[in-house]
Every structure is written in structure tokens, then in C-alpha cells.
C-alpha atoms as a PDB file:
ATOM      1  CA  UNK A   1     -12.589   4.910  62.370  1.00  0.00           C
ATOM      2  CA  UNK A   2     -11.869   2.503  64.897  1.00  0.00           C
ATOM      3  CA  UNK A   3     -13.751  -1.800  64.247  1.00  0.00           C
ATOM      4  CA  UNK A   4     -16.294  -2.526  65.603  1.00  0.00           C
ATOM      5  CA  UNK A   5     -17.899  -6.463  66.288  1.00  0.00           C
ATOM      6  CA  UNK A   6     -21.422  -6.511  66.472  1.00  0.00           C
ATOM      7  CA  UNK A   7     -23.062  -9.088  68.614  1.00  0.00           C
ATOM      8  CA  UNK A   8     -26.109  -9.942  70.459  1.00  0.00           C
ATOM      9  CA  UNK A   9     -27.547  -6.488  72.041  1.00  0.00           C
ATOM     10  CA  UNK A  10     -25.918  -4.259  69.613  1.00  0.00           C
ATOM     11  CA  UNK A  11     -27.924  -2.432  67.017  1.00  0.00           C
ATOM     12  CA  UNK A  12     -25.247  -0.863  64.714  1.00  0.00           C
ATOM     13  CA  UNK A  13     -21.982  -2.862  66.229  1.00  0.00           C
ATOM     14  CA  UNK A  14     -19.851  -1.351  69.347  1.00  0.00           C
ATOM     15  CA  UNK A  15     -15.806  -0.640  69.216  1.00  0.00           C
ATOM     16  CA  UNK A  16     -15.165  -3.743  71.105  1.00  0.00           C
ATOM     17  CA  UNK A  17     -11.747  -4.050  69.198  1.00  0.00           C
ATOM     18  CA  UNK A  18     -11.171  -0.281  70.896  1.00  0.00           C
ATOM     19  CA  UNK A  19     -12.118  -1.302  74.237  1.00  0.00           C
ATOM     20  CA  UNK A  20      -9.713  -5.288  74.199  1.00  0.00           C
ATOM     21  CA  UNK A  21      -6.856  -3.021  73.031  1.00  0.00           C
ATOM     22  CA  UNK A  22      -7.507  -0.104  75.437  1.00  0.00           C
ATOM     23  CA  UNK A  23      -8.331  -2.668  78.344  1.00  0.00           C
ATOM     24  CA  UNK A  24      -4.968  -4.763  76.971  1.00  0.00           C
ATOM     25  CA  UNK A  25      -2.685  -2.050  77.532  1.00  0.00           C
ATOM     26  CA  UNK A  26      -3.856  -0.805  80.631  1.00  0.00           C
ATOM     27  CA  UNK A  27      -3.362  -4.252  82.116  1.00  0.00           C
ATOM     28  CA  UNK A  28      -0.065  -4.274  80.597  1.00  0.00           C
ATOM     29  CA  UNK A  29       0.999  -1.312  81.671  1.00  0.00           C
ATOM     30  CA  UNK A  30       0.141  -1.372  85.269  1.00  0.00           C
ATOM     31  CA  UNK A  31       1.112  -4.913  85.561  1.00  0.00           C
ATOM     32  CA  UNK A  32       4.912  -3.604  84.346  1.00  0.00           C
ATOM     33  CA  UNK A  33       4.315  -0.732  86.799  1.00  0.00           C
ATOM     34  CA  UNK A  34       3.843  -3.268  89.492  1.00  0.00           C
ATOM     35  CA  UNK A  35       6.704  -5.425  88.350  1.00  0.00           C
ATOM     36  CA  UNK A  36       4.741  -8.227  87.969  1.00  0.00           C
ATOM     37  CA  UNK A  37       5.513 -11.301  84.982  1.00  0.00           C
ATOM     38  CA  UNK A  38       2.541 -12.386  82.985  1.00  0.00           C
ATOM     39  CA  UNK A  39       3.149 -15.909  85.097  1.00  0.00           C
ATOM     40  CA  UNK A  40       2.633 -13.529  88.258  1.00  0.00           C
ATOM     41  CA  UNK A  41      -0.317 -12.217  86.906  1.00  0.00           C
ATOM     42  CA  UNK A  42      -2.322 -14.811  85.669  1.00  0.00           C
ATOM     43  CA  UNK A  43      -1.768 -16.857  89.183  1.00  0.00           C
ATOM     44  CA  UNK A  44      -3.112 -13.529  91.373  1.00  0.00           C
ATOM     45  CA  UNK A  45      -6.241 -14.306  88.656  1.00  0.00           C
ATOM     46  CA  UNK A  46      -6.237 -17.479  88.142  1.00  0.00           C
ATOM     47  CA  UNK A  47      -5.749 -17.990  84.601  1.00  0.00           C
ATOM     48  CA  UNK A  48      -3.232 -19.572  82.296  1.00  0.00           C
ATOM     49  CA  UNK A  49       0.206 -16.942  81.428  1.00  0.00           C
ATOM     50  CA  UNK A  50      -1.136 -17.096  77.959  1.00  0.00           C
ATOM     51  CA  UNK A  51      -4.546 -15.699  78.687  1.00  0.00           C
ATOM     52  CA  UNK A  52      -2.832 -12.186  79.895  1.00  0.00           C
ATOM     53  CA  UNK A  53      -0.680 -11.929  76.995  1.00  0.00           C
ATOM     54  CA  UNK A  54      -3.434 -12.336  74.467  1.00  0.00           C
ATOM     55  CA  UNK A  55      -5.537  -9.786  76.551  1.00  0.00           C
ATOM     56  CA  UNK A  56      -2.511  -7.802  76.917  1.00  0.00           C
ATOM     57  CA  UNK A  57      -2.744  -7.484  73.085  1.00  0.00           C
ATOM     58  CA  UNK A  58      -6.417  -6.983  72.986  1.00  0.00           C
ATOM     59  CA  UNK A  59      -7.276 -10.304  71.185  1.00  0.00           C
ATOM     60  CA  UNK A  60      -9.102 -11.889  74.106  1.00  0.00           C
ATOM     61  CA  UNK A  61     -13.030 -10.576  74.585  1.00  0.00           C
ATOM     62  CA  UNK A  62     -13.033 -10.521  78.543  1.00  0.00           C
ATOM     63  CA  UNK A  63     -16.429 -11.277  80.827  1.00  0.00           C
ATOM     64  CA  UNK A  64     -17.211  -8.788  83.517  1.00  0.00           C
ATOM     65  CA  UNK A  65     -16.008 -10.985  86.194  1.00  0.00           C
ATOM     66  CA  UNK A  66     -12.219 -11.102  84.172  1.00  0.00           C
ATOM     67  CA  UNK A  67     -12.193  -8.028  84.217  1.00  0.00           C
ATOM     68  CA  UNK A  68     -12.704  -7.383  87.727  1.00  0.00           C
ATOM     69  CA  UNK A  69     -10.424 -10.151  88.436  1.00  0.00           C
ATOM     70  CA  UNK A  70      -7.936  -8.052  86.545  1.00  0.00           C
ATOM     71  CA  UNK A  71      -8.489  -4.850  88.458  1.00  0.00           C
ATOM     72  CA  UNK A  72      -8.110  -6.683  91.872  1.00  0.00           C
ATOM     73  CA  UNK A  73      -4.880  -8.516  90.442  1.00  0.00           C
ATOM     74  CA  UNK A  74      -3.484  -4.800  89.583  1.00  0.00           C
ATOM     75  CA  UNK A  75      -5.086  -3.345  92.820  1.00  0.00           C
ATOM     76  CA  UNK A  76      -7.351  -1.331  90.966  1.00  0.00           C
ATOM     77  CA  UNK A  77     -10.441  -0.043  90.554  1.00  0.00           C
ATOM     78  CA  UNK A  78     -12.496  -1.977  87.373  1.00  0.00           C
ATOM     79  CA  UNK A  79     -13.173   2.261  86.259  1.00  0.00           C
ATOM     80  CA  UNK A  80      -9.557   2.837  86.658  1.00  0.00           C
ATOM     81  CA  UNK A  81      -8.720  -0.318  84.715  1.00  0.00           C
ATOM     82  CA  UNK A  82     -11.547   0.876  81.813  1.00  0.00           C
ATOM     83  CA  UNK A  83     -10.790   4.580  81.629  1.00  0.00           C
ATOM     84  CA  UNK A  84      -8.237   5.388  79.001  1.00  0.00           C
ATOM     85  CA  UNK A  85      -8.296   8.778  79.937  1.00  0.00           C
ATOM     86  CA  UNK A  86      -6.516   7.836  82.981  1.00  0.00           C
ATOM     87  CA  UNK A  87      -3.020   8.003  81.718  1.00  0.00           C
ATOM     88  CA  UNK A  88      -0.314   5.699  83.713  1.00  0.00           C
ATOM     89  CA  UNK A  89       2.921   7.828  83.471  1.00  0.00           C
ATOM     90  CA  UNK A  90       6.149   6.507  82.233  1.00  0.00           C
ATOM     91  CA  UNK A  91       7.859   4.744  85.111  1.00  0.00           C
ATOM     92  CA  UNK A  92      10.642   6.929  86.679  1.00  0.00           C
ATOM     93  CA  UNK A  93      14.384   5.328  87.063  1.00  0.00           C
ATOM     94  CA  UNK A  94      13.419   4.656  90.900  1.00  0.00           C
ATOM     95  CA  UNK A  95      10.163   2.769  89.722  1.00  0.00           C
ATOM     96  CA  UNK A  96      12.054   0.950  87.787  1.00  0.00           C
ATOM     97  CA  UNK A  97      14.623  -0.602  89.899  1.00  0.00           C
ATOM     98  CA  UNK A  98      11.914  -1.454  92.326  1.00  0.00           C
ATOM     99  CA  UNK A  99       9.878  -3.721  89.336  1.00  0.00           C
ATOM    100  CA  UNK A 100      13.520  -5.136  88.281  1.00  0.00           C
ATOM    101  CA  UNK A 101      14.064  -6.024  92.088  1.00  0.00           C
ATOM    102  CA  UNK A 102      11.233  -7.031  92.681  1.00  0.00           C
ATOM    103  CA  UNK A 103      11.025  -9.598  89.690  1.00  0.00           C
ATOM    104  CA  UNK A 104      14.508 -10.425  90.721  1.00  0.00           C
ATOM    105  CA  UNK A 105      12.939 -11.581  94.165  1.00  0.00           C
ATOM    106  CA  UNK A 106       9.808 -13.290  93.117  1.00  0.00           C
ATOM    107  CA  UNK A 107      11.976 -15.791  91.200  1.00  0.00           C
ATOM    108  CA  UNK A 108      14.048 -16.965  94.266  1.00  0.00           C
ATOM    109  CA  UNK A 109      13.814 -18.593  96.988  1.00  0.00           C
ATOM    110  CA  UNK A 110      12.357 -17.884 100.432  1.00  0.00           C
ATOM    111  CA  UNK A 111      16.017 -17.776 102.234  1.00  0.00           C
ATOM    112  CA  UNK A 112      17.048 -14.785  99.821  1.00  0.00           C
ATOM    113  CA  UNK A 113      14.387 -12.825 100.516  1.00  0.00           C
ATOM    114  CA  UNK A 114      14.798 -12.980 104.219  1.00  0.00           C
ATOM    115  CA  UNK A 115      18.176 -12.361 103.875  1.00  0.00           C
ATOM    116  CA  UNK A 116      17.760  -9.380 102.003  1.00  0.00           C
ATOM    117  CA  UNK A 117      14.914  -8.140 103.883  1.00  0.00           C
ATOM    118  CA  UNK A 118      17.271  -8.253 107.096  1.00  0.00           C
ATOM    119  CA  UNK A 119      20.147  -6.562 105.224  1.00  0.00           C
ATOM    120  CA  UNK A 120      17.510  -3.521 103.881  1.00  0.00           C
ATOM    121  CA  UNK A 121      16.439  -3.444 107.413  1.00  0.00           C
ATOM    122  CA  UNK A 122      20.005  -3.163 108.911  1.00  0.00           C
ATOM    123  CA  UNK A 123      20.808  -0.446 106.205  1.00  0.00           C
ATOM    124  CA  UNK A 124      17.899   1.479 106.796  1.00  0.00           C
ATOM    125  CA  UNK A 125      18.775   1.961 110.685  1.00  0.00           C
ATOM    126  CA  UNK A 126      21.973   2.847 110.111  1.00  0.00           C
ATOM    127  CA  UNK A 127      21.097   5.527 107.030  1.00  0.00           C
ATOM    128  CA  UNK A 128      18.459   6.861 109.856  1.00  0.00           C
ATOM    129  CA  UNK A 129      21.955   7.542 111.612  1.00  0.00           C
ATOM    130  CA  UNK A 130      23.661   9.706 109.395  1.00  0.00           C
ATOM    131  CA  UNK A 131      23.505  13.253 110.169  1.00  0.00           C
ATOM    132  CA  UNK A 132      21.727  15.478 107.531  1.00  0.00           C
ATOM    133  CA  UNK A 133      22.743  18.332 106.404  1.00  0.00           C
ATOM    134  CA  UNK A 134      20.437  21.235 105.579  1.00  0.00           C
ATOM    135  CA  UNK A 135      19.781  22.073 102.505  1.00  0.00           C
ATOM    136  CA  UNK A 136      19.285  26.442 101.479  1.00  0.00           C
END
């Protein structure tokens, strides 16, 4: 039997404890998925890094308007964010390397990420060069 609070509106009490902890680890899980720090997080929602961690751990009690500022921080819909039937699959090797580069990026400066951004570029055309071989 899962907790349950009761507050105003409730007759009997509600699983909110269910709900913080299901709504906790979506956020954290799409947030990894995303590559995203808790410091990158709470600026694209304006709150303080400690706010997401203690929601990612389903001791915060988040308002409506959190919680949608959560989903848009993710880029996702609030039911998407709510429904723990909607299972987020394990992050593949290649998903990954693109969080882990992409943290890698976020924490330097502007100059590195133009200079990588011109050497993906550069790569890219030539890979677009190599003939392919077909494959039976």
C-alpha cells in the first residue's frame, strides 16, 4: 500500500507520496536523457539546483505551474511528464555519448563550441564523401 497525505479537498487522503516520487523520477530520468545537470535544469525553470534534486527524489509537493515548468524544461508534454506508464527506455551507448558531450560542452566556453561545431561540420562533409558500400 503505497502513503498517502491528506489535505484540503481530500476525503480519505490521495497517494501524493506516489505521485512526488513517480513525477521525481520522470524528471530525473528525462533530464539525464537530455544530458542536462540539475544546475541546467533548474535555470531552463527558474529555480534553485536544489529544488530539482529534492523533486528529483519526490520530497518536494510541486504546484501545477512547476510542473508545467518542468515539462517545458524537458520538452514535454505535462501528461507525458505525469504518466508512469510511459516508460523512458534505458539510454543506448550512442545516447549516451551525446548527454556526456553535451555536458562536456555546456561547461565551456563559447570559443570551444564553435570550434568544435566547425570541426563536426568539416567531418561531416568529408564522411558524406566516402563511397558506401552496399550492404546484402
Amino acid at each position: 500500500m503505497r502513503p498517502t497525505e491528506k489535505g484540503p479537498g481530500t476525503k480519505n487522503g490521495t497517494p501524493l507520496r506516489g505521485l512526488k516520487e513517480v513525477l521525481g523520477r520522470r524528471v530525473w530520468e528525462l533530464r539525464r536523457r537530455r544530458g542536462y545537470t540539475q544546475e541546467d535544469m533548474a535555470k531552463r525553470m527558474k529555480l534553485h539546483w536544489t529544488y530539482i534534486g529534492g523533486l528529483e527524489r519526490g520530497e518536494r509537493n510541486p504546484n501545477l505551474s512547476t510542473m508545467v515548468r518542468a515539462a517545458e524544461g524537458l520538452g514535454v508534454r505535462l501528461v507525458d511528464l505525469l504518466d508512469d506508464r510511459r516508460t523512458v527506455q534505458p539510454l543506448t551507448a550512442r545516447e549516451r555519448r551525446e548527454a556526456n558531450l553535451l555536458r562536456f560542452l555546456r561547461k565551456r566556453d563559447d570559443g570551444l563550441l564553435v570550434m568544435v561545431d566547425a570541426v563536426a561540420r568539416q567531418m561531416g562533409q568529408r564522411w558524406e564523401k566516402i563511397p558506401r558500400t552496399k550492404q546484402s
